[in-house]
N, C-alpha and C. Protein backbone atom coordinates (compact mmCIF):
# COMPACT_ATOMS: atom_id res chain seq x y z
N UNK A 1 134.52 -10.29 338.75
CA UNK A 1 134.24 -11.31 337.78
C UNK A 1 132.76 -11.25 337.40
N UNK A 2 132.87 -11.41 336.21
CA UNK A 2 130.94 -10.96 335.50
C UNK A 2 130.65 -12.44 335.95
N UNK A 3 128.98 -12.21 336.36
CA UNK A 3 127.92 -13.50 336.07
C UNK A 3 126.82 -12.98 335.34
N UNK A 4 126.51 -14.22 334.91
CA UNK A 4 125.20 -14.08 333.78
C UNK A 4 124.00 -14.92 334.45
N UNK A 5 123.13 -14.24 334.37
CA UNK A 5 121.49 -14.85 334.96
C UNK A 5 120.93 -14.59 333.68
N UNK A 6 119.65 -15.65 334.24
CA UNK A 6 118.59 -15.44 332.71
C UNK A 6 117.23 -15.10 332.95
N UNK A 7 117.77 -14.16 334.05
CA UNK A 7 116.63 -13.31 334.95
C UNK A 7 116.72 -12.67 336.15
N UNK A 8 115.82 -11.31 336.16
CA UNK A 8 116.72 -10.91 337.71
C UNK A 8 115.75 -11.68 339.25
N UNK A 9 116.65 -11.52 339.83
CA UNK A 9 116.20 -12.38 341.15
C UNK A 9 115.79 -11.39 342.27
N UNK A 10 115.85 -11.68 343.31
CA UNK A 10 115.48 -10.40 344.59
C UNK A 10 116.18 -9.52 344.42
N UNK A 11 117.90 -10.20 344.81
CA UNK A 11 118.86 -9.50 345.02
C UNK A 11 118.93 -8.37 343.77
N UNK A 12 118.70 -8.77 342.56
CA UNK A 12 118.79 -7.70 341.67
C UNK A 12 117.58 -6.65 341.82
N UNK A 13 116.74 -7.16 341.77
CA UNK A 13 115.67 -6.16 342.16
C UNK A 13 115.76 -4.95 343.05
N UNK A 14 116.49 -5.30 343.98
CA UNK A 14 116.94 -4.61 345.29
C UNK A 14 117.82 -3.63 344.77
N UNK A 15 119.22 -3.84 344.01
CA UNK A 15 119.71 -3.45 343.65
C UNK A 15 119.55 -2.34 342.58
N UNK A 16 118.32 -2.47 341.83
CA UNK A 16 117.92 -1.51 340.69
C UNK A 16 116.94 -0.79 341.37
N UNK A 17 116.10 -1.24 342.44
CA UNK A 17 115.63 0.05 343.02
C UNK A 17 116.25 0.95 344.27
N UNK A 18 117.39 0.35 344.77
CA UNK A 18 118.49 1.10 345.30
C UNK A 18 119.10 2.46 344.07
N UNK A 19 118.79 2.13 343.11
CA UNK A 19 119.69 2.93 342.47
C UNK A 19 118.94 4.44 341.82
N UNK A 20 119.66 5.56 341.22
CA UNK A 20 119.26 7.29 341.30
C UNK A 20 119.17 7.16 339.58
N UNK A 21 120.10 6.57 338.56
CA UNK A 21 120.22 6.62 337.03
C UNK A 21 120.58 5.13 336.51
N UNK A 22 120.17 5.42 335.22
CA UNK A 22 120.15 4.04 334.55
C UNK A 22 120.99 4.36 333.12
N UNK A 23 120.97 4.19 332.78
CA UNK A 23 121.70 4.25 330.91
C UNK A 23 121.16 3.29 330.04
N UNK A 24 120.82 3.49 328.86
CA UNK A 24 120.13 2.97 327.63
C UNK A 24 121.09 2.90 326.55
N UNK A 25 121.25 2.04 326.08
CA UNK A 25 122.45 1.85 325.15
C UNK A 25 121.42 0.97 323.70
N UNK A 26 121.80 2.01 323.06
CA UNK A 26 121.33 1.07 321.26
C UNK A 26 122.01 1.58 320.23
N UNK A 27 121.65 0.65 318.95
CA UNK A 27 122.08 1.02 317.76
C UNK A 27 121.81 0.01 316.89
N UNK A 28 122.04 0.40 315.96
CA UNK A 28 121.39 -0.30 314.51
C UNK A 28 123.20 -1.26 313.83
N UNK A 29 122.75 -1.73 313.23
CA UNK A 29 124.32 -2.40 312.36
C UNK A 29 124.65 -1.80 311.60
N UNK A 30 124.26 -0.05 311.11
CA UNK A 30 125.00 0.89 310.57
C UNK A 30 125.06 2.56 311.64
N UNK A 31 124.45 2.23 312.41
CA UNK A 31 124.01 3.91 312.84
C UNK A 31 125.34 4.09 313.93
N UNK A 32 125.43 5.58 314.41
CA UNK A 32 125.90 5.28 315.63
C UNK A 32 125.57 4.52 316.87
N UNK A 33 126.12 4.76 317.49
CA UNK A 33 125.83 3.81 318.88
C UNK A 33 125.00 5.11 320.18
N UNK A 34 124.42 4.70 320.45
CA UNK A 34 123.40 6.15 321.48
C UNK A 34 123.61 5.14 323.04
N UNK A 35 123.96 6.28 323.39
CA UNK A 35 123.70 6.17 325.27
C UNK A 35 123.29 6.97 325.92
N UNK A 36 122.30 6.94 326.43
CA UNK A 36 121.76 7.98 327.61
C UNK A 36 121.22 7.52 328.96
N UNK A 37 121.49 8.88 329.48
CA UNK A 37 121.15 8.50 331.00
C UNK A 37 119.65 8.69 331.29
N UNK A 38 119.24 7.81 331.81
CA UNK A 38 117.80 8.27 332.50
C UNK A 38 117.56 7.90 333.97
N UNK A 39 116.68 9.15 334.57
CA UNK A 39 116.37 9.02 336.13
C UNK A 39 115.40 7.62 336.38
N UNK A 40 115.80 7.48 337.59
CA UNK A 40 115.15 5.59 337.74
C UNK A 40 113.95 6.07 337.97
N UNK A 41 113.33 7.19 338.40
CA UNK A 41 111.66 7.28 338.84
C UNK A 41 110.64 6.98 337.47
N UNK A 42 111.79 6.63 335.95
CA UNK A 42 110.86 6.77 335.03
C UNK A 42 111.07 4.91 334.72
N UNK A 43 111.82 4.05 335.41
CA UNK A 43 111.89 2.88 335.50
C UNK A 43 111.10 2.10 336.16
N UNK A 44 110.43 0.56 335.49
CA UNK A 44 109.61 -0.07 336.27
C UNK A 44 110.23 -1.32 335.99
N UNK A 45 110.09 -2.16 336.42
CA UNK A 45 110.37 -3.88 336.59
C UNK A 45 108.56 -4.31 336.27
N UNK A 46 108.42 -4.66 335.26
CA UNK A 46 107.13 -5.26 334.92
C UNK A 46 107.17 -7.16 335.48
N UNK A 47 108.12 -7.78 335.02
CA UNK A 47 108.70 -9.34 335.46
C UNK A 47 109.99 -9.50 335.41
N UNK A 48 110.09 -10.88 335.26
CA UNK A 48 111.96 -10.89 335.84
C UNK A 48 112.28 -10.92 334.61
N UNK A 49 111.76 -10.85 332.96
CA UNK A 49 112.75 -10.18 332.13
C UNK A 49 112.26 -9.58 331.52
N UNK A 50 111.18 -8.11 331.75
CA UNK A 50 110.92 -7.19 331.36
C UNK A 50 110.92 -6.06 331.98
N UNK A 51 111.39 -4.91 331.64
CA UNK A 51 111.24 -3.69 332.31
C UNK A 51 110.96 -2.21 331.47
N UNK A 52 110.48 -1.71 331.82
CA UNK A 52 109.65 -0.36 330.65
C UNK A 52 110.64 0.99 331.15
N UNK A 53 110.38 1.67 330.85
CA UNK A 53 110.71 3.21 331.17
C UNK A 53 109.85 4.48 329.99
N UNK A 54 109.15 5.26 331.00
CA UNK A 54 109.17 6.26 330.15
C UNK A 54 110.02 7.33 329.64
N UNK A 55 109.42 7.40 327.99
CA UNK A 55 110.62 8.21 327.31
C UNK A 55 110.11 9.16 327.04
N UNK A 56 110.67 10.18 328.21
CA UNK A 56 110.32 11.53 327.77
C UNK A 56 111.03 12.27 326.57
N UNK A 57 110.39 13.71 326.67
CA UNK A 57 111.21 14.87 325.04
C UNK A 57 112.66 14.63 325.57
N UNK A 58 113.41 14.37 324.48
CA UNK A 58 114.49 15.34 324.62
C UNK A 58 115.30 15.94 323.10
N UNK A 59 116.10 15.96 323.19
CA UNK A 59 116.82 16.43 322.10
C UNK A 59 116.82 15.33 320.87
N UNK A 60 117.17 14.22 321.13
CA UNK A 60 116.60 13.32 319.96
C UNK A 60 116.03 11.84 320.25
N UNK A 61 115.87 11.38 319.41
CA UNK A 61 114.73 10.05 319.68
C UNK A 61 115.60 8.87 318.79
N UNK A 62 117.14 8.65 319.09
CA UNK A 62 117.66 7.94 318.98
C UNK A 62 117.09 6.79 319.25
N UNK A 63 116.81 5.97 320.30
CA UNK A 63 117.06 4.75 320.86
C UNK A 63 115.35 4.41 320.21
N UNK A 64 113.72 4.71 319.95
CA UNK A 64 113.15 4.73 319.22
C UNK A 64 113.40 4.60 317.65
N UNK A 65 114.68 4.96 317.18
CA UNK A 65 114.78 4.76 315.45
C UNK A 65 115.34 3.54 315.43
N UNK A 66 116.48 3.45 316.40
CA UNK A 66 117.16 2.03 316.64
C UNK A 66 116.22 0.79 317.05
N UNK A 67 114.90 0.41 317.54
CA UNK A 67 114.10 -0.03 317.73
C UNK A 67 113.75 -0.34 316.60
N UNK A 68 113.25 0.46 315.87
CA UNK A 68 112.11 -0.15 314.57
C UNK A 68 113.51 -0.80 314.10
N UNK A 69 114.64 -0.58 313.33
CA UNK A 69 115.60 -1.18 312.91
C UNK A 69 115.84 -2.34 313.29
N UNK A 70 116.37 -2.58 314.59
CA UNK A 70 116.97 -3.73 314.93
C UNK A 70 117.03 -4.08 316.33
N UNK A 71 116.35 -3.47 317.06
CA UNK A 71 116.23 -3.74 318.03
C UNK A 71 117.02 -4.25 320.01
N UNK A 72 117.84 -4.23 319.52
CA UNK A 72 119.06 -4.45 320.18
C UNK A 72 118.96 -3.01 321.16
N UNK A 73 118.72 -3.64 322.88
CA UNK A 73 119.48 -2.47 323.70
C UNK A 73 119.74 -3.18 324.99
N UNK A 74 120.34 -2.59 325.64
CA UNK A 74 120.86 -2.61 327.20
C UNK A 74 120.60 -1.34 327.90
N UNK A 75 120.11 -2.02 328.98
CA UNK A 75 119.87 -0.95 330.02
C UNK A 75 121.50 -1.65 331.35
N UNK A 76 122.05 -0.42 331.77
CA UNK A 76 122.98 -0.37 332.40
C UNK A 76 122.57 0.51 333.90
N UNK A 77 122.96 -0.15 335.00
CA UNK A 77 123.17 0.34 336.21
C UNK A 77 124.11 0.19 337.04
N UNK A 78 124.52 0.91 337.61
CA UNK A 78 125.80 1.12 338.65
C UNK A 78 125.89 1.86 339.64
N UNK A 79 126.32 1.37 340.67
CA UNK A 79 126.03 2.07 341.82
C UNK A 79 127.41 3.31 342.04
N UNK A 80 126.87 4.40 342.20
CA UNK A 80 127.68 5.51 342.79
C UNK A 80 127.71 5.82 344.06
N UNK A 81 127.24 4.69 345.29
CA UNK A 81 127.25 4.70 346.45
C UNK A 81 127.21 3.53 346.87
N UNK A 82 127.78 2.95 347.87
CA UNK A 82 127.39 1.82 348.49
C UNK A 82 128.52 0.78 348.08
N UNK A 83 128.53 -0.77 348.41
CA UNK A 83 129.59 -1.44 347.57
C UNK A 83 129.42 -1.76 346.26
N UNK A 84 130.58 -1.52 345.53
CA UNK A 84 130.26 -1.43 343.97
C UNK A 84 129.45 -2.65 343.09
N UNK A 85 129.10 -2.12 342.40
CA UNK A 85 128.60 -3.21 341.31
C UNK A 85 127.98 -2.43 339.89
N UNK A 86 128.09 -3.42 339.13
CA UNK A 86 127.05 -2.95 337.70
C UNK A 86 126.45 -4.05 337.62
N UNK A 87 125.66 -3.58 336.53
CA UNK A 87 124.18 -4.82 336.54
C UNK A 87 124.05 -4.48 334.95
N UNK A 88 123.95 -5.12 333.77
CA UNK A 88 123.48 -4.70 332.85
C UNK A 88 121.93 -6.03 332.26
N UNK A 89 121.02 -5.23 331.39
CA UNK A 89 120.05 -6.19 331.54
C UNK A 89 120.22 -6.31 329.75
N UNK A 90 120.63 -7.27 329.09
CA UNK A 90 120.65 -6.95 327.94
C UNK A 90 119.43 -8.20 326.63
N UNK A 91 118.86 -7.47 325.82
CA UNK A 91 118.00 -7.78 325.00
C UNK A 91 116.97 -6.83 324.11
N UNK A 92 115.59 -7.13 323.93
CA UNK A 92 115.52 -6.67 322.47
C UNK A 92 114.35 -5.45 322.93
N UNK A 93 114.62 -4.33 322.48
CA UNK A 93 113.39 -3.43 322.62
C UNK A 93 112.64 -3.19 321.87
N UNK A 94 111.63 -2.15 322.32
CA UNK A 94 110.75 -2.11 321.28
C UNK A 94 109.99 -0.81 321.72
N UNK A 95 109.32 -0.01 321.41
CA UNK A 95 108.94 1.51 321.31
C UNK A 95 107.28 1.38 321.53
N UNK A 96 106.68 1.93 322.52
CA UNK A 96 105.31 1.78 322.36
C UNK A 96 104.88 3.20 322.35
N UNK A 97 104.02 3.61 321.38
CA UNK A 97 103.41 5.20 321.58
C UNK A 97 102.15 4.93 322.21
N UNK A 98 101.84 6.30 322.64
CA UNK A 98 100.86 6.67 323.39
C UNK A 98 99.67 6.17 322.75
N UNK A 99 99.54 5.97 321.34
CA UNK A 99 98.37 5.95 320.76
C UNK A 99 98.22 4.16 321.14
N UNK A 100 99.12 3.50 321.47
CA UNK A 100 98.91 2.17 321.29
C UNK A 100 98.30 1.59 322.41
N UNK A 101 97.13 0.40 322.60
CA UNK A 101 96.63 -0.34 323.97
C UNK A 101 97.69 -0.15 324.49
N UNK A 102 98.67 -0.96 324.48
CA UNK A 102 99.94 -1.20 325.21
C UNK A 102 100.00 -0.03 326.31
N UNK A 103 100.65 1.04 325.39
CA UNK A 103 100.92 2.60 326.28
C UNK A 103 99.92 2.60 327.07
N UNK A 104 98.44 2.11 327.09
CA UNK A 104 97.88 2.83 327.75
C UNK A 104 97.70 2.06 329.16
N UNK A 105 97.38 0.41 328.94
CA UNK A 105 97.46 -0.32 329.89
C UNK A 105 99.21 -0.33 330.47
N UNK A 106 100.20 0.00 329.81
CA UNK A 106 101.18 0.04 331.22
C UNK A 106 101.21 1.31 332.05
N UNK A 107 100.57 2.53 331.51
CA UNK A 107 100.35 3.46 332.52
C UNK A 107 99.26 2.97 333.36
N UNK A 108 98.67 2.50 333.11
CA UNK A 108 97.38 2.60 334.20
C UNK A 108 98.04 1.47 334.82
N UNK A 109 98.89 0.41 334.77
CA UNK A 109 99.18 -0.59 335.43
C UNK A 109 100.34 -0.18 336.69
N UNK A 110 101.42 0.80 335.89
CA UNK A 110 102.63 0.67 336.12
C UNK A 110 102.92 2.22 336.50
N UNK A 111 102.36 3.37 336.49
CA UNK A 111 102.31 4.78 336.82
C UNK A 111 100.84 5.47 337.54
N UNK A 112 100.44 4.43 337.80
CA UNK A 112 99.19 5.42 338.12
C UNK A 112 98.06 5.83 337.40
N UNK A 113 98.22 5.37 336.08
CA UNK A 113 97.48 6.72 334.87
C UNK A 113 97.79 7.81 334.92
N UNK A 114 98.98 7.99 335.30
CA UNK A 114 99.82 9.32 335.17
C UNK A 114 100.82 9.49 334.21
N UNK A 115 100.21 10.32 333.32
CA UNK A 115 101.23 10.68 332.05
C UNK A 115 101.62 12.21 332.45
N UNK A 116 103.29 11.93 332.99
CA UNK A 116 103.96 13.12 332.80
C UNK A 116 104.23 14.31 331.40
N UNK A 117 103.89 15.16 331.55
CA UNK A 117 103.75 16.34 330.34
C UNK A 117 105.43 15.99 329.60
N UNK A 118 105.31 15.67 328.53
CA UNK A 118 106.42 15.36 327.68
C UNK A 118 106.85 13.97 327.54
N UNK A 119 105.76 13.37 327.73
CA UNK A 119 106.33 11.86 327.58
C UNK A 119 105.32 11.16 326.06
N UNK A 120 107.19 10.60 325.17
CA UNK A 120 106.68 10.65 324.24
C UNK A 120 106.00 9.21 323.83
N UNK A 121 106.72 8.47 324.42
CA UNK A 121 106.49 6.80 324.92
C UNK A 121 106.50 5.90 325.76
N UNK A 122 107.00 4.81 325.97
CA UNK A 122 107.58 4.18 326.48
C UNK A 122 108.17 3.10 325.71
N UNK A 123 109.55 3.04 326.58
CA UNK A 123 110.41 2.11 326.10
C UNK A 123 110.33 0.47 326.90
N UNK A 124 110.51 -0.50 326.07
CA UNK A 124 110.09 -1.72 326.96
C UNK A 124 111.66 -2.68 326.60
N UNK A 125 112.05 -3.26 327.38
CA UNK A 125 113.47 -4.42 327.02
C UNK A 125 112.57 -5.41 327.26
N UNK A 126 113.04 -6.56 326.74
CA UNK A 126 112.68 -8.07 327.16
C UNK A 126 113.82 -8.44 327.34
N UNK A 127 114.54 -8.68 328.19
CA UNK A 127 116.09 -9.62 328.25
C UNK A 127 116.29 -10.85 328.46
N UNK A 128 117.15 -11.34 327.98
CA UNK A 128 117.26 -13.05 328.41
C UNK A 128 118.52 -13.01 329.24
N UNK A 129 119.47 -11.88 329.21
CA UNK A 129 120.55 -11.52 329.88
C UNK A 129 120.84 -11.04 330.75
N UNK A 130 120.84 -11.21 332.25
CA UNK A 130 121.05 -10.66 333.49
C UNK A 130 122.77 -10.25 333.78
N UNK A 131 123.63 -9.20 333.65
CA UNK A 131 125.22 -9.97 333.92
C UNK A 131 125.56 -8.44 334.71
N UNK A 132 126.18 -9.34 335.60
CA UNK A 132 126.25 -8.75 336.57
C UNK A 132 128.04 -8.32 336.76
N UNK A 133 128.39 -7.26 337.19
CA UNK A 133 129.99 -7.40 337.59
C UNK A 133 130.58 -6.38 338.63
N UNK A 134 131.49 -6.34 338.98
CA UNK A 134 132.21 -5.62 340.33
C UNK A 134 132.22 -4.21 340.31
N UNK A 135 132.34 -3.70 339.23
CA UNK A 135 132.07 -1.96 339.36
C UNK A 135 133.00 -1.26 340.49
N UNK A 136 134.14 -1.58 340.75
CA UNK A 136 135.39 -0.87 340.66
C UNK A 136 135.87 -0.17 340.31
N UNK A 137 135.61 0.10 339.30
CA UNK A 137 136.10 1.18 338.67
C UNK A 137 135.09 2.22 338.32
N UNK A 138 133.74 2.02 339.10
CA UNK A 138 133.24 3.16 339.35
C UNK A 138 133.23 4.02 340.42
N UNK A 139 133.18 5.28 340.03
CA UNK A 139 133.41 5.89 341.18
C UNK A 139 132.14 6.26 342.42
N UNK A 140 132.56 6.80 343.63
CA UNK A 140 131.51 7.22 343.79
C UNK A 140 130.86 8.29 344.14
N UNK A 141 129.95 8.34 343.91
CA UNK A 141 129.08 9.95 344.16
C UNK A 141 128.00 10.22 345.13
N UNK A 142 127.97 11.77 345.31
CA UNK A 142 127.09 11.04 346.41
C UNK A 142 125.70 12.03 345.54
N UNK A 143 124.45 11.53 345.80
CA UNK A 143 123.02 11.80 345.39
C UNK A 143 122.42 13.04 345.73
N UNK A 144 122.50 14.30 344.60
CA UNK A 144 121.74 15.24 345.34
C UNK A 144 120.30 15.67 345.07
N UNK A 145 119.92 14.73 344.33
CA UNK A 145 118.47 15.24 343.38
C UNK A 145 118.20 15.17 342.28
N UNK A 146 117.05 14.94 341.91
CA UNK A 146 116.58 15.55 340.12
C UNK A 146 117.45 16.99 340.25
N UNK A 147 117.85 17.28 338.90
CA UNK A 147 117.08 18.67 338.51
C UNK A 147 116.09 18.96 337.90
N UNK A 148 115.67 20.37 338.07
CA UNK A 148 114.11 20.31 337.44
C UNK A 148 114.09 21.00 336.35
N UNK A 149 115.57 20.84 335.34
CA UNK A 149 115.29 21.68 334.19
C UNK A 149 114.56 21.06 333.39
N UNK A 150 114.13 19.58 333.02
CA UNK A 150 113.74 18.96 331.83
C UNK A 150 112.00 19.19 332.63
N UNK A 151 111.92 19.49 333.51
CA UNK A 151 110.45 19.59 334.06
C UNK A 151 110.01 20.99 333.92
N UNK A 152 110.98 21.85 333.63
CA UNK A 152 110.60 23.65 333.73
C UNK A 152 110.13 23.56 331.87
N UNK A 153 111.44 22.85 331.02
CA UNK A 153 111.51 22.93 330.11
C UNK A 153 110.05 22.35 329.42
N UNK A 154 109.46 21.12 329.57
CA UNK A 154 108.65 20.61 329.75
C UNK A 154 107.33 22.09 330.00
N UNK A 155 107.01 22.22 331.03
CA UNK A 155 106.40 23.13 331.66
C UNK A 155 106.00 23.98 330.87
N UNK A 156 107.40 25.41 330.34
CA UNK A 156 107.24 26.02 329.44
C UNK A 156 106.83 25.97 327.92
N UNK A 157 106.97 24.99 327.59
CA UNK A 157 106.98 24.19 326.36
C UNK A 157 104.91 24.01 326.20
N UNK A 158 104.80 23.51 327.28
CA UNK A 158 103.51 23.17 327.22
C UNK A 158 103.16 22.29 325.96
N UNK A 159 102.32 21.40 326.05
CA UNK A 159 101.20 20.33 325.39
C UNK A 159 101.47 20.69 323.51
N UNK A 160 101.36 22.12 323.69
CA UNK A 160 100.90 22.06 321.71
C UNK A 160 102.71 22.84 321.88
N UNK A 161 103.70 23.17 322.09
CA UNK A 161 104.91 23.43 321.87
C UNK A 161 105.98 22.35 321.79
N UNK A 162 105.22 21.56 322.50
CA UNK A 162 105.72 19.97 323.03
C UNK A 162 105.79 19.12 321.27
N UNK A 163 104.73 18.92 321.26
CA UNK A 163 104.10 18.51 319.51
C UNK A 163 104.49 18.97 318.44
N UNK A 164 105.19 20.61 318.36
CA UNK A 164 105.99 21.29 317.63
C UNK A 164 107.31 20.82 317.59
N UNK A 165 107.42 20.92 318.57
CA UNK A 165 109.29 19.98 318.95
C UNK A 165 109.46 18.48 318.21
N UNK A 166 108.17 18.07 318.42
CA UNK A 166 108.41 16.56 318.51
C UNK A 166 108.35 16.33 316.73
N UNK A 167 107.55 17.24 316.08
CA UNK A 167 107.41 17.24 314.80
C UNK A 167 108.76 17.53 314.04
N UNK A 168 109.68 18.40 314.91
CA UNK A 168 110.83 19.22 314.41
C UNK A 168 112.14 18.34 314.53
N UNK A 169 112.05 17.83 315.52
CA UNK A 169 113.74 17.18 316.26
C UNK A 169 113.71 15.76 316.08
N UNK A 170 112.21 14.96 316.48
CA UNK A 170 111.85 13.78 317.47
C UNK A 170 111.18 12.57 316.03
N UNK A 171 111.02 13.31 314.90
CA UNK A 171 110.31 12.28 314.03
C UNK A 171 111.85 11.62 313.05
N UNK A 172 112.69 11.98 313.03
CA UNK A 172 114.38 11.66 312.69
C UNK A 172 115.28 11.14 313.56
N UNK A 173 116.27 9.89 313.48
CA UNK A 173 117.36 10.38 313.99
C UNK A 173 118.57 10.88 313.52
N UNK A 174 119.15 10.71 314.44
CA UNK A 174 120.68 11.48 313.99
C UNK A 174 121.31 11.49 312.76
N UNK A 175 121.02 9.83 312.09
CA UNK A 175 121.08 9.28 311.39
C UNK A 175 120.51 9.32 310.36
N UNK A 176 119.06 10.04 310.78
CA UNK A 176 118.02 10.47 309.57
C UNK A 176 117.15 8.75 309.75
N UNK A 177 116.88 8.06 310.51
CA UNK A 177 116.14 6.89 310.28
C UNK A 177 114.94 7.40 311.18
N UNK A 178 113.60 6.97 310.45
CA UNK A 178 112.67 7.45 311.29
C UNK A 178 112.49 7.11 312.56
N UNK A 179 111.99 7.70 313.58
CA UNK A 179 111.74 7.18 314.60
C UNK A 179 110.32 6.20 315.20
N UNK A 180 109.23 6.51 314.09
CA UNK A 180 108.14 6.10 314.56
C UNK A 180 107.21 6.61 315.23
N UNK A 181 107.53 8.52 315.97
CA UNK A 181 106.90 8.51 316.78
C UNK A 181 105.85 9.18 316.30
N UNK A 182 104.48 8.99 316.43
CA UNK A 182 103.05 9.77 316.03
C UNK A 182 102.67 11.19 316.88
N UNK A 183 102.73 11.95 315.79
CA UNK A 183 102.24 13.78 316.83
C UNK A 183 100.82 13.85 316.91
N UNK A 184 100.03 13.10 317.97
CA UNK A 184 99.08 13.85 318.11
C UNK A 184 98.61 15.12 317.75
N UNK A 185 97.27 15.01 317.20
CA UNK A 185 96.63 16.33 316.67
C UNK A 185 96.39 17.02 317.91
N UNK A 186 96.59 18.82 317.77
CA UNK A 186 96.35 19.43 318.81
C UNK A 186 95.05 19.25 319.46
């Protein structure tokens, strides 16, 4: 049976840093609908209804175009070990680039001042929606690691190949709606 909070508490806290992946869910009131998975090491809990993640390269910059639009996302977690549950945190995002104060004070707050090579932003939720439910019907798995292809890929790619990509794939989405994101000059 789902419950709804209007904020996460210990127990949730516990629960989202127990956990290996997260999922990002957005879309606009015409676009498709985008979901992706992301590793929790790029997840932070800023307060009990905000939480960031950095958004590294990848293939497209969906959930950034859906942002400037309309803002609407959920971040989703579920456990693939342990007794079941999902957790979804749902409310309004918003896209911060590197060039912005923002980006820069939540790295230095919230990473270290460590900007991983390929990171094109960060993503921030504000939720008013905590809802929680039994996750039964997930299965479970058991945890074997990152892989380190998006880090080789990354790697090889290097700083000014990175900026090529991002100019090529990352300034569109799928949809053709811009994404917002700014290419640093080499």
């Amino acid at each position: 049976m789902a419950k709804q909070f209007d904020a996460l508490n210990a127990s949730h806290r516990d629960f989202i840093n127990s956990q290996q992946v997260f999922f990002t869910a957005s879309a606009t009131h015409d676009s498709r609908v985008n979901v992706s998975p992301r590793e929790i090491g790029a997840l932070r809990i800023v307060d009990d209804n905000t939480v960031i993640y950095l958004d590294r390269t990848g293939s497209g910059n969906e959930t950034a175009a859906h942002m400037l639009v309309d803002g609407r996302m959920t971040i989703m977690f579920c456990a693939f070990a342990g007794p079941p549950k999902i957790m979804r945190l749902y409310g309004t995002g918003s896209s911060l680039g590197w060039e912005t104060t923002e980006f820069s004070a939540l790295i230095a707050e919230h990473y270290c001042g460590v900007i991983p090579l390929g990171t094109r932003q960060i993503m921030k939720l504000s939720f008013e929606v905590v809802q929680t439910s039994c996750g039964n019907g997930v299965p479970l798995f058991g945890y074997q690691g990152e892989r380190a292809a998006i880090e080789n890929w990354h790697n090889h790619k290097g700083p000014e190949g990175i900026r090529v990509y991002w100019k090529e794939k990352n300034l569109k989405s799928i949809d053709g709606l811009p994404t917002g994101l700014k290419v640093p000059e080499s």
